[in-house]
C-alpha atoms as a PDB file:
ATOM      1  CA  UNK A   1       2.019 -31.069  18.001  1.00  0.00           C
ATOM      2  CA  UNK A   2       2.018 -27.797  19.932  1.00  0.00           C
ATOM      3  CA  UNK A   3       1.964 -25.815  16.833  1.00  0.00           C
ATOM      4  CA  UNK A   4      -1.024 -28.031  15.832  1.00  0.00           C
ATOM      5  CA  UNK A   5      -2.676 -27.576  19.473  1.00  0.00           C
ATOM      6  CA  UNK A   6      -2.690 -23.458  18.629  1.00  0.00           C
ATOM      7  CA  UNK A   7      -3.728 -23.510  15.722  1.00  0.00           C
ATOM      8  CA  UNK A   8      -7.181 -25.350  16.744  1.00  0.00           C
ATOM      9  CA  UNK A   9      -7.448 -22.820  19.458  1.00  0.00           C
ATOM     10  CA  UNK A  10      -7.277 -19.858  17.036  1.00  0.00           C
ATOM     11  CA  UNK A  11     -10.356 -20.855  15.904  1.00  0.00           C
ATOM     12  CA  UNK A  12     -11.782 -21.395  19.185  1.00  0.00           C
ATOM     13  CA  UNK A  13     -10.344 -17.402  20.284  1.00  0.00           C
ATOM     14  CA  UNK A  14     -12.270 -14.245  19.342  1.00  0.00           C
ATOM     15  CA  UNK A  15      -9.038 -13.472  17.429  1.00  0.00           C
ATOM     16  CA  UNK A  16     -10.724 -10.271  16.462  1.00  0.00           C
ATOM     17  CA  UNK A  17     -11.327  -8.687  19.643  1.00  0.00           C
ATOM     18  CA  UNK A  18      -7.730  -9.775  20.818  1.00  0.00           C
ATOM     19  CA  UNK A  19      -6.475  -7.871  17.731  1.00  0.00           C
ATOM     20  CA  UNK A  20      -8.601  -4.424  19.173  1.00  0.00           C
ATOM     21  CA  UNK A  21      -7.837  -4.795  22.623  1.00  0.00           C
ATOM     22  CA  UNK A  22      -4.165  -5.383  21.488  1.00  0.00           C
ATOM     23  CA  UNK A  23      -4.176  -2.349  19.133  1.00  0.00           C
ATOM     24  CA  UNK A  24      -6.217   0.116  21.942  1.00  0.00           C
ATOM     25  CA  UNK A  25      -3.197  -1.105  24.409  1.00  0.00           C
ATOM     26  CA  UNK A  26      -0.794  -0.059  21.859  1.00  0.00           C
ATOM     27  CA  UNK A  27      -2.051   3.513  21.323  1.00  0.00           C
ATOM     28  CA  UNK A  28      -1.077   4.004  25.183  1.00  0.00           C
ATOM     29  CA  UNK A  29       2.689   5.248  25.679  1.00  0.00           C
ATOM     30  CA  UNK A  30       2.014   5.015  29.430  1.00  0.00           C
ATOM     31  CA  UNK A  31       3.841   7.366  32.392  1.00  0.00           C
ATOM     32  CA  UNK A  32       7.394   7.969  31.290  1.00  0.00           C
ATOM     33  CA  UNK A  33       7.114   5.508  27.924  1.00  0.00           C
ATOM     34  CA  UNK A  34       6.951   2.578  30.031  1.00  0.00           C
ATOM     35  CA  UNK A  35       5.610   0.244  27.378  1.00  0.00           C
ATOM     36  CA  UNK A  36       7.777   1.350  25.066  1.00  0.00           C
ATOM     37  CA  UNK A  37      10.967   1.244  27.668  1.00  0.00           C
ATOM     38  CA  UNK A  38       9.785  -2.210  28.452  1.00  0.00           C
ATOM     39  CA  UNK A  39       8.874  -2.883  25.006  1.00  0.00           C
ATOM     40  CA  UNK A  40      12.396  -1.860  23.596  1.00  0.00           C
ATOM     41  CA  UNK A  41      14.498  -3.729  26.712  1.00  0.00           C
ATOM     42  CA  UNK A  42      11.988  -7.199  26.166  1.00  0.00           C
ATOM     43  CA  UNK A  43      13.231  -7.292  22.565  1.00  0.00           C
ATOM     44  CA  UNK A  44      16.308  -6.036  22.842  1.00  0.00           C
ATOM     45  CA  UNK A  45      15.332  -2.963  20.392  1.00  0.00           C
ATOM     46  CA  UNK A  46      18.465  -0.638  18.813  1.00  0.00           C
ATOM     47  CA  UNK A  47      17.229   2.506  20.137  1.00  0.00           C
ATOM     48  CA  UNK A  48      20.251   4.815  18.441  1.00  0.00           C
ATOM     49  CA  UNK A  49      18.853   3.917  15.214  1.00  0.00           C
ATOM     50  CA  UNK A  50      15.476   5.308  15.472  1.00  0.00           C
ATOM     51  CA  UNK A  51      14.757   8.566  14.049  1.00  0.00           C
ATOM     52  CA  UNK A  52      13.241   9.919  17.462  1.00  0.00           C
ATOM     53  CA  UNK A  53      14.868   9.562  20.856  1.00  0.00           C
ATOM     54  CA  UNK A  54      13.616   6.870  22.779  1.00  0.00           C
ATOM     55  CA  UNK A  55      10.892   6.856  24.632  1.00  0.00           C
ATOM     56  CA  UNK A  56      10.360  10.702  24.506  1.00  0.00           C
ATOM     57  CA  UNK A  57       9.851  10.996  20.675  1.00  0.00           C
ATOM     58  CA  UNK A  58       7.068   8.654  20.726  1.00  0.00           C
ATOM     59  CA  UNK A  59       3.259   9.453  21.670  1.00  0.00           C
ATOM     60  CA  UNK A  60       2.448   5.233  21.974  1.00  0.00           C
ATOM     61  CA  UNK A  61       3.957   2.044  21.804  1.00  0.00           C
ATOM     62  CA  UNK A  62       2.103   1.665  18.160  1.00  0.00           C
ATOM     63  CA  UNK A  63       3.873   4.950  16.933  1.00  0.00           C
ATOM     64  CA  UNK A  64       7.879   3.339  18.432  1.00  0.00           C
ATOM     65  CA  UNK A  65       6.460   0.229  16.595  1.00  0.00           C
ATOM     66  CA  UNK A  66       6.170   1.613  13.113  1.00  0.00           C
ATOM     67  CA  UNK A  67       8.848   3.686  13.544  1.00  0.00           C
ATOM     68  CA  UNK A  68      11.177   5.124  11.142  1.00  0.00           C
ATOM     69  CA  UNK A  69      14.969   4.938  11.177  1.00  0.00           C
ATOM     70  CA  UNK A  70      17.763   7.708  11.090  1.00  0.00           C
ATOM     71  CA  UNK A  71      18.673   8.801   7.198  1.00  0.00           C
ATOM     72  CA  UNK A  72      20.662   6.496   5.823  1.00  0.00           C
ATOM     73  CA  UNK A  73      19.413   3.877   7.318  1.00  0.00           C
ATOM     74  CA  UNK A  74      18.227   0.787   5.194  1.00  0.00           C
ATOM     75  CA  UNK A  75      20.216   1.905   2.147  1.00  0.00           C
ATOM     76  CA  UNK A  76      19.185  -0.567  -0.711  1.00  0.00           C
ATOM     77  CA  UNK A  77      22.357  -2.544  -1.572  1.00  0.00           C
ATOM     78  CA  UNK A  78      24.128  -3.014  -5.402  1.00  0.00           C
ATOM     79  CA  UNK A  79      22.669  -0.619  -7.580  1.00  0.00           C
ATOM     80  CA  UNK A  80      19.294  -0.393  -9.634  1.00  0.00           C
ATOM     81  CA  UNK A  81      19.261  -3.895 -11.036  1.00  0.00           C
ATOM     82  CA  UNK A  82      19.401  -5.471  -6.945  1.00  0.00           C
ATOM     83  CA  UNK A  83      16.086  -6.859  -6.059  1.00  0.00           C
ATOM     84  CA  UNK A  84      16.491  -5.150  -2.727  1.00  0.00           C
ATOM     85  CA  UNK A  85      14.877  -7.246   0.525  1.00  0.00           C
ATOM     86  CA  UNK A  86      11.598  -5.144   1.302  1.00  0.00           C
ATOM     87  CA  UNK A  87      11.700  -5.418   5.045  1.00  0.00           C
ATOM     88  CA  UNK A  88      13.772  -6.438   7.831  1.00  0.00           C
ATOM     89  CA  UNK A  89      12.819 -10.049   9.554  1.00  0.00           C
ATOM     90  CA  UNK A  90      13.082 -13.758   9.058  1.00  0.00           C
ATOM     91  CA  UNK A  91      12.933 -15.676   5.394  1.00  0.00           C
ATOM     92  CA  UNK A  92      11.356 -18.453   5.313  1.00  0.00           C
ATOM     93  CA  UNK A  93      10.638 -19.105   2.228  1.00  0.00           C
ATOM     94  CA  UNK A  94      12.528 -18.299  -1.602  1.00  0.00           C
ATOM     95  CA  UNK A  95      12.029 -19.852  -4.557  1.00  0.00           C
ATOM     96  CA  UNK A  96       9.917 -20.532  -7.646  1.00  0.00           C
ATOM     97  CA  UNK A  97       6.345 -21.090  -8.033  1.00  0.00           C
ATOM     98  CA  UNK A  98       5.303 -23.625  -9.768  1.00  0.00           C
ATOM     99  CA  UNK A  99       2.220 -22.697 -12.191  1.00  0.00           C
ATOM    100  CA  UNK A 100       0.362 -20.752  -9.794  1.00  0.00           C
ATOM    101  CA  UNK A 101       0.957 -22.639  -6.462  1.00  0.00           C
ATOM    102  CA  UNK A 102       3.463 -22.146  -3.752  1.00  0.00           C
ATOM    103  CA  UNK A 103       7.021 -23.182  -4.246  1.00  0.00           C
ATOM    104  CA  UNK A 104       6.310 -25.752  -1.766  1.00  0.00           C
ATOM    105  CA  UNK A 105       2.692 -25.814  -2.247  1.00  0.00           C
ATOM    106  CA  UNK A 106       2.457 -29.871  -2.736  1.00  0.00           C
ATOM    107  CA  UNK A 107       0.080 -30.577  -0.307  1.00  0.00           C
ATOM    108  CA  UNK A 108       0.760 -27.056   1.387  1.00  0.00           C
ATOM    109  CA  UNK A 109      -2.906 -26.543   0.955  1.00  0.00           C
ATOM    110  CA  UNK A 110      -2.843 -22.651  -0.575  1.00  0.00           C
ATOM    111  CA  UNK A 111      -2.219 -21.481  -4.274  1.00  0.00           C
ATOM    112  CA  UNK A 112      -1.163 -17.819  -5.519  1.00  0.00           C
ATOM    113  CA  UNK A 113      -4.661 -17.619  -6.901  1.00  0.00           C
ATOM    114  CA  UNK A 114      -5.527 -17.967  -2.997  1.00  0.00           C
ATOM    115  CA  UNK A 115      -2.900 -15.856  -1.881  1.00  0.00           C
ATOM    116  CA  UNK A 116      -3.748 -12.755  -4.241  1.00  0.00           C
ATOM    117  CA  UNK A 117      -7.347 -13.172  -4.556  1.00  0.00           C
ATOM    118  CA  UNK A 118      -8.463 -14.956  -8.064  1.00  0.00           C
ATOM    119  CA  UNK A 119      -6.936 -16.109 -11.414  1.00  0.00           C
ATOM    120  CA  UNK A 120      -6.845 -12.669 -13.070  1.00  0.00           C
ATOM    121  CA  UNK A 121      -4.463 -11.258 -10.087  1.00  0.00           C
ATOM    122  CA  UNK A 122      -2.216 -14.289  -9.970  1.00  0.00           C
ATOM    123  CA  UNK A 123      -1.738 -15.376 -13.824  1.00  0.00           C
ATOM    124  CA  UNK A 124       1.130 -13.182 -14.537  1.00  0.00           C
ATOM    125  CA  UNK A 125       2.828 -15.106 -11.690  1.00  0.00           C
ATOM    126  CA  UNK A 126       2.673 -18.794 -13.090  1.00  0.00           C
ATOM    127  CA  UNK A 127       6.075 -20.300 -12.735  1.00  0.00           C
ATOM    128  CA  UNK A 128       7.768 -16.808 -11.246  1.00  0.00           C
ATOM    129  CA  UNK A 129       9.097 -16.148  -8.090  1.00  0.00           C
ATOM    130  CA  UNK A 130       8.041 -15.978  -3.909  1.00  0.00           C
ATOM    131  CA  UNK A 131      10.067 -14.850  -0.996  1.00  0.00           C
ATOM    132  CA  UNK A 132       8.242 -14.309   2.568  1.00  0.00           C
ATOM    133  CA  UNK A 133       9.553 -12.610   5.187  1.00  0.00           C
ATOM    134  CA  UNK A 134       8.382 -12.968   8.859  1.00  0.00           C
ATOM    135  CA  UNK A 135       8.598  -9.455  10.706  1.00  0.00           C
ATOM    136  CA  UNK A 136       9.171 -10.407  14.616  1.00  0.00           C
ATOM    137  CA  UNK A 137       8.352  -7.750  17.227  1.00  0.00           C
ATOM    138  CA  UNK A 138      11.879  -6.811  17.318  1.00  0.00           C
ATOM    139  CA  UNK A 139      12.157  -5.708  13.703  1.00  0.00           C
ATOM    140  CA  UNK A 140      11.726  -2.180  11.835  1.00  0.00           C
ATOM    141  CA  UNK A 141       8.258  -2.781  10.830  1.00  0.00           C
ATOM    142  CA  UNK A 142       8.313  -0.369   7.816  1.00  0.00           C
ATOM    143  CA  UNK A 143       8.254  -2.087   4.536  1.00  0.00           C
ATOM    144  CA  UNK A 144       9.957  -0.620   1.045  1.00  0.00           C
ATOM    145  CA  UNK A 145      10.306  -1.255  -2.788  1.00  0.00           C
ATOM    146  CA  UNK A 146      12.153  -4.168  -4.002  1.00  0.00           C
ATOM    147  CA  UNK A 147      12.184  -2.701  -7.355  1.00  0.00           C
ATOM    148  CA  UNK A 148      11.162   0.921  -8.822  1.00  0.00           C
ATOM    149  CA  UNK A 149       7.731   0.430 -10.268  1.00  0.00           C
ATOM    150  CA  UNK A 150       4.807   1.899 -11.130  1.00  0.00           C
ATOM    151  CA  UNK A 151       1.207   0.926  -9.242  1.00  0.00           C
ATOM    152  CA  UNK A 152      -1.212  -1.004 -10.620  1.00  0.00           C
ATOM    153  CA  UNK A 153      -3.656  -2.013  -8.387  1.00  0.00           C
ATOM    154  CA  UNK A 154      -4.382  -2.204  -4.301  1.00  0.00           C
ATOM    155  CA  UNK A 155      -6.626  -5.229  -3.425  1.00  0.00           C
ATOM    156  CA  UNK A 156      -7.509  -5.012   0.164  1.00  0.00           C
ATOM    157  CA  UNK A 157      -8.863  -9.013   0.643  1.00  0.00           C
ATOM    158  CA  UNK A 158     -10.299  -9.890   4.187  1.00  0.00           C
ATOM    159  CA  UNK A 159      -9.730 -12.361   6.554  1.00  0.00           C
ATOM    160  CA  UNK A 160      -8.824 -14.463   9.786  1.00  0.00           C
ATOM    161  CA  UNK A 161      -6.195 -12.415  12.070  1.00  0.00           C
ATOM    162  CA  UNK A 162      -4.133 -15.881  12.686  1.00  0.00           C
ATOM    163  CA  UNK A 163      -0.925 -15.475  13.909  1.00  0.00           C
ATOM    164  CA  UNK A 164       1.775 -15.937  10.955  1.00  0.00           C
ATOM    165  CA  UNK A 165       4.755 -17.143  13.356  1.00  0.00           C
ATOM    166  CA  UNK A 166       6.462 -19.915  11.860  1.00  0.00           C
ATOM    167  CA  UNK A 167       5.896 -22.960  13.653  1.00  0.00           C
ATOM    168  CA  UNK A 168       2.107 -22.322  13.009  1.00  0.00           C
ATOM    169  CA  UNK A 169       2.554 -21.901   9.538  1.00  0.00           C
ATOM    170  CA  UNK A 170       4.417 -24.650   9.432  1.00  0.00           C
ATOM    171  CA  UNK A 171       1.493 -26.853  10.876  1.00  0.00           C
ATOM    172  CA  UNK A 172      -1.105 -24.865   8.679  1.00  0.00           C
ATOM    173  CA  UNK A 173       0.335 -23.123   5.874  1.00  0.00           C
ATOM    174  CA  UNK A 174      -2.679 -21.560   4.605  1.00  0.00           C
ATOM    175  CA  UNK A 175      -2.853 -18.767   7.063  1.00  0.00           C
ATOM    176  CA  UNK A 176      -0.915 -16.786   4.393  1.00  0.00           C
ATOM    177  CA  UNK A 177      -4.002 -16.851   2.099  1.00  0.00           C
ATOM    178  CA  UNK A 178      -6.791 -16.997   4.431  1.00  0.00           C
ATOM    179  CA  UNK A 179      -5.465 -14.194   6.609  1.00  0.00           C
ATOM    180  CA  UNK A 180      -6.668 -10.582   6.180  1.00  0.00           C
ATOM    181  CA  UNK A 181      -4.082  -9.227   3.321  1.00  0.00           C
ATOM    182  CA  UNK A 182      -3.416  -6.302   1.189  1.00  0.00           C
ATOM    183  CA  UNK A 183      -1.764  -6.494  -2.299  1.00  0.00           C
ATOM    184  CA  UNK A 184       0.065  -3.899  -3.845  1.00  0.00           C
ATOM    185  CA  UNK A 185       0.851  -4.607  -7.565  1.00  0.00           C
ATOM    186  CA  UNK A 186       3.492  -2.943  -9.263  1.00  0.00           C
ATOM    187  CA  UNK A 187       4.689  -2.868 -13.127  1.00  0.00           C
ATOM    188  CA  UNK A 188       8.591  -2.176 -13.500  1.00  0.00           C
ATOM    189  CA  UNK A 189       7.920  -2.490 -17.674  1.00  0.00           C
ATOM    190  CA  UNK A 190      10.169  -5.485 -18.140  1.00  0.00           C
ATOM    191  CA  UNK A 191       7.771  -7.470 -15.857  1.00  0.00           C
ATOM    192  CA  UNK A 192       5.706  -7.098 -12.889  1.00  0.00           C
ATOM    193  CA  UNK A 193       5.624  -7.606  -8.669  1.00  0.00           C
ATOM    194  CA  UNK A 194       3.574  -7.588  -6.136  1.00  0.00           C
ATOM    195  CA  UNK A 195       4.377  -7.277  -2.371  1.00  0.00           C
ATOM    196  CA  UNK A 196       1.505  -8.386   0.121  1.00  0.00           C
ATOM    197  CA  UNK A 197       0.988  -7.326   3.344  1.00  0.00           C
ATOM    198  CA  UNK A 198      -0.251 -10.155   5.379  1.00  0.00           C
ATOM    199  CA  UNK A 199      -2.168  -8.985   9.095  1.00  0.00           C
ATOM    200  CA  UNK A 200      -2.210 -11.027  12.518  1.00  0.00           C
ATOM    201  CA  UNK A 201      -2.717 -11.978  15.194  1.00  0.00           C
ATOM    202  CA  UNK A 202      -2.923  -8.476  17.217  1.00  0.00           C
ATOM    203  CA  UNK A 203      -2.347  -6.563  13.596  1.00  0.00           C
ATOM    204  CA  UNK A 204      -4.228  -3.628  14.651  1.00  0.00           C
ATOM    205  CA  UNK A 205      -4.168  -2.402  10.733  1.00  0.00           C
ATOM    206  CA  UNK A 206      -1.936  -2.066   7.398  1.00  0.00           C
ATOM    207  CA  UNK A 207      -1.132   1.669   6.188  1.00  0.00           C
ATOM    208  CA  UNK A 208       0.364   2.501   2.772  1.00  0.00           C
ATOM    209  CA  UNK A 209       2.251   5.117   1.510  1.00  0.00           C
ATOM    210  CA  UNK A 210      -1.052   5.878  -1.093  1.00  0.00           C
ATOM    211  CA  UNK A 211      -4.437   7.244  -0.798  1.00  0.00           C
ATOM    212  CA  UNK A 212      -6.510   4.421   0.137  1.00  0.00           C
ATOM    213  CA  UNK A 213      -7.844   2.893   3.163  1.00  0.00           C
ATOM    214  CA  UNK A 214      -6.821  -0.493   3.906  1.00  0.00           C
ATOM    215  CA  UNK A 215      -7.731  -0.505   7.422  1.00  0.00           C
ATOM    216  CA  UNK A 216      -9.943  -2.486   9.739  1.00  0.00           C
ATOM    217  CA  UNK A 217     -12.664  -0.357   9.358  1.00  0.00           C
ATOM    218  CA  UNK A 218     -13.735  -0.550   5.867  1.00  0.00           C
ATOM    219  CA  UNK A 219     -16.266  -3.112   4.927  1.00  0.00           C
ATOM    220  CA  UNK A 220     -14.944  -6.905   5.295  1.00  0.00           C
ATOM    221  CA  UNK A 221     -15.804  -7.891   1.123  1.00  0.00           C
ATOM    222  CA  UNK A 222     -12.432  -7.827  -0.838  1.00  0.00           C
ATOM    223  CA  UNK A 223     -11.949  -4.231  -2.362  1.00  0.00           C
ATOM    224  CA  UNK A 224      -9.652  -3.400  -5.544  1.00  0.00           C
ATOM    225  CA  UNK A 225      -8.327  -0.164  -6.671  1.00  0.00           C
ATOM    226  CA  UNK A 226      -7.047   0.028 -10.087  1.00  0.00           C
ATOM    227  CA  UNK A 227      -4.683   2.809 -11.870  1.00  0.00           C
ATOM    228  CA  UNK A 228      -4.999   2.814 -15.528  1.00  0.00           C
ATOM    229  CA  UNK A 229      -2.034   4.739 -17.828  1.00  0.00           C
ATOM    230  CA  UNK A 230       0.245   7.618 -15.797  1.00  0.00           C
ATOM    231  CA  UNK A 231      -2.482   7.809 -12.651  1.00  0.00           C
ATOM    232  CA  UNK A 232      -0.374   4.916 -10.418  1.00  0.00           C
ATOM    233  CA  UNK A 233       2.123   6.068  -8.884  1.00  0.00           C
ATOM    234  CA  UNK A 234       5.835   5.905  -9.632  1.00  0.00           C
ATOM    235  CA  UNK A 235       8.000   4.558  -6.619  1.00  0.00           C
ATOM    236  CA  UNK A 236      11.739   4.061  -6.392  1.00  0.00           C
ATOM    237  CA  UNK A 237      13.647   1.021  -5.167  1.00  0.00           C
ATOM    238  CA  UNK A 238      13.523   1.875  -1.868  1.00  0.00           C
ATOM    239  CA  UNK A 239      10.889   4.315  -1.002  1.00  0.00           C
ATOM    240  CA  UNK A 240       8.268   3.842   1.900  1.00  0.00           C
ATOM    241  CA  UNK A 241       5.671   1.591   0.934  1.00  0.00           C
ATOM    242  CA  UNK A 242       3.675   0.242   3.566  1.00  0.00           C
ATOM    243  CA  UNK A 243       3.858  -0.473   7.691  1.00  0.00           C
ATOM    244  CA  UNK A 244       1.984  -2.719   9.913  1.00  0.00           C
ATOM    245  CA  UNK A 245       0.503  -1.363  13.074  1.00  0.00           C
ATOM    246  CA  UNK A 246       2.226  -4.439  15.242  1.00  0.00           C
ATOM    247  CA  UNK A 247       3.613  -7.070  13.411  1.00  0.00           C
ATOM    248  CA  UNK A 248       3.274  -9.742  10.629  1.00  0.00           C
ATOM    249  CA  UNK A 249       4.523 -11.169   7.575  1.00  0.00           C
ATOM    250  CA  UNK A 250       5.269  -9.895   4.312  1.00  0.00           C
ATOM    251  CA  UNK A 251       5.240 -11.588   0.772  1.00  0.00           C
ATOM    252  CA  UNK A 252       7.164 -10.604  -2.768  1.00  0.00           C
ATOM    253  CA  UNK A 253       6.007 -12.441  -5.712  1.00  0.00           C
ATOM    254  CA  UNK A 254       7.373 -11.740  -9.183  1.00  0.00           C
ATOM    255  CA  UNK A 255       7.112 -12.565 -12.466  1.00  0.00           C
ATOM    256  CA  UNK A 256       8.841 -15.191 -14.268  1.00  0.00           C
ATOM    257  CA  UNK A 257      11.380 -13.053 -16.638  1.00  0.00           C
ATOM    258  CA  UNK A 258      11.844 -10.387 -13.988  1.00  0.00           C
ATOM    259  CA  UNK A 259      14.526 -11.774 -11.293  1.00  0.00           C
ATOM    260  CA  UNK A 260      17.008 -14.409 -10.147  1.00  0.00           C
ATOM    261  CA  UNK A 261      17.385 -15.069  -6.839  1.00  0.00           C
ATOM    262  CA  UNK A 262      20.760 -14.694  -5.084  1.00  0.00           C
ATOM    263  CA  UNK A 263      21.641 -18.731  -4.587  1.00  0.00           C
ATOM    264  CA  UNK A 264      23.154 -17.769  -1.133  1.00  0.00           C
ATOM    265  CA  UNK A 265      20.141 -16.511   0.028  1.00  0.00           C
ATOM    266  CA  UNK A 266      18.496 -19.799   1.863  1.00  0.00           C
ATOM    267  CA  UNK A 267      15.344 -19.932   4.436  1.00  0.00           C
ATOM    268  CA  UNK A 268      16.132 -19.702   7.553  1.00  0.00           C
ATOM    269  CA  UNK A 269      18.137 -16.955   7.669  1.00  0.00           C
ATOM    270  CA  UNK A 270      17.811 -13.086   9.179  1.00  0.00           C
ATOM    271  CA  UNK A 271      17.534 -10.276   6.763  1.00  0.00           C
ATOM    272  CA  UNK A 272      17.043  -6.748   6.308  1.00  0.00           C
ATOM    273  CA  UNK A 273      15.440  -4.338   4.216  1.00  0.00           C
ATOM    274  CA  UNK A 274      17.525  -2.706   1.355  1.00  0.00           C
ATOM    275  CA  UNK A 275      19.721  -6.839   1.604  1.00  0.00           C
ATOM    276  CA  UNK A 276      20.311  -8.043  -1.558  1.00  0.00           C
ATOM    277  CA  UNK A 277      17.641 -10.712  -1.824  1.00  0.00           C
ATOM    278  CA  UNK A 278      18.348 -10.956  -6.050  1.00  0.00           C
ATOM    279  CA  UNK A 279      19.246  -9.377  -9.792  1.00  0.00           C
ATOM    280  CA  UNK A 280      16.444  -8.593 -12.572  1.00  0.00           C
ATOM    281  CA  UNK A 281      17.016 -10.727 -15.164  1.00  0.00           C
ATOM    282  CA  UNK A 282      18.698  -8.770 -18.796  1.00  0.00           C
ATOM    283  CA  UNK A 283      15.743  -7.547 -20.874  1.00  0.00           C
ATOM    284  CA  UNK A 284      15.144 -10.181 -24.124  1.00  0.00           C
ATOM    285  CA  UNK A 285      15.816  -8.083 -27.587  1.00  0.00           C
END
């Protein structure tokens, strides 16, 4: 009922202006890094695993946000054929899709097609794979490879700036595919991913490890850049892919012949980037 109650009001907010304000109070580290001290003791932040002493080594509460963590940190798990978890935070969801809808998508009232922005984009994905993973404000907010691949394509697809916690997605679950979202699809050769970025509520803006703006400040129509032969380029299971500028969600979705999930992994449960989350399947002769 609650759940229900906010999500009415999001669309009663200016949900945009929230998001600025949030992400002009974030660019302020304040005398002595007093949002991020208070930031860091509210969610009970690690602060010896940061790559920068805390607060000194940080010129706003945006940069201790995206931070990254000391070397080593985040080490994928299990070798080259793992289908390594691509961020820290909560899963909610894992399992199959079936045809092109969500793995629970009876009624849930959003379809890949929705979530990746048309039938071209989501047809390699009928009957494969979906995890999401909600990144609270207490999690490393830097996202990385499941899988080594090589990039495709970069859809930048606008939208509302809902929030994406859980109990509202719950009561509406197609915020995933109606919020502002950027796609980054990947071919590995013996099948393809695609990990999207979902924004939020106070989401300031995505950055990716490429060339390309993905921002708030390019034009709101849906935007695709495609790489054709050797021009995308060639990432490792575990290198820096994206970060959000505050926090959101995050979604995997794979092709059928690609991956097996791990059966222990099971919504709700805490992970974190480099987990196990699954195997690639053997490669059919």
């Amino acid at each position: 009922m609650l759940a229900r109650l906010l999500v009415r009001l999001h669309f009663i907010l200016p949900l945009l202006t929230l998001s600025r304000l949030a992400a002009r109070v974030s660019r302020f580290r304040g005398p002595g890094g007093i949002l991020i001290r208070a930031f860091a003791w509210l969610f009970s932040i690690d602060r010896e695993e940061a790559a920068s002493p805390v607060p000194q080594g940080y010129a706003s509460l945006s940069e201790f946000f995206s931070r990254e963590l000391k070397e080593g940190a985040r080490i994928p798990e299990n070798g080259e054929e793992c289908v390594a978890c691509p961020a820290d935070g909560l899963l909610t969801r894992i399992g199959e899709i079936n045809g092109t809808s969500h793995p629970q998508a009876k009624g849930a009232g959003y379809s890949i097609e929705e979530l990746l922005g048309g039938v071209r984009c989501a047809a390699p994905y009928e009957d494969g794979h979906l995890a999401v993973i909600y990144l609270r404000p207490s999690d490393y907010h830097r996202v990385r490879m499941p899988l080594a691949g090589q990039l495709r394509e970069v859809a930048y697809l606008p939208g509302r700036r809902l929030s994406v916690n859980p109990a509202i997605i719950d009561a509406a679950p197609a915020v995933l595919a109606t919020n502002e979202r950027v796609a980054l699809h990947f071919d590995t050769g013996a099948g393809k991913f695609c990990v999207v970025m979902i924004g939020a509520l106070n989401v300031g803006s995505i950055s990716t490890a490429f060339d390309i703006r993905t921002d708030a400040s390019i034009p709101p129509v849906p935007t695709r850049w495609r790489f054709h032969g050797p021009r995308g380029a060639k990432c490792e299971r575990g290198d820096y892919l994206a970060h959000f500028n505050l926090g959101s969600t995050v979604v995997l979705v794979a092709t059928r012949d690609l991956l097996a999930w791990l059966p222990e992994r099971k919504p709700v449960e805490e992970v974190r980037c480099g987990q196990a989350l699954g195997q690639r399947l053997p490669l059919e002769v």
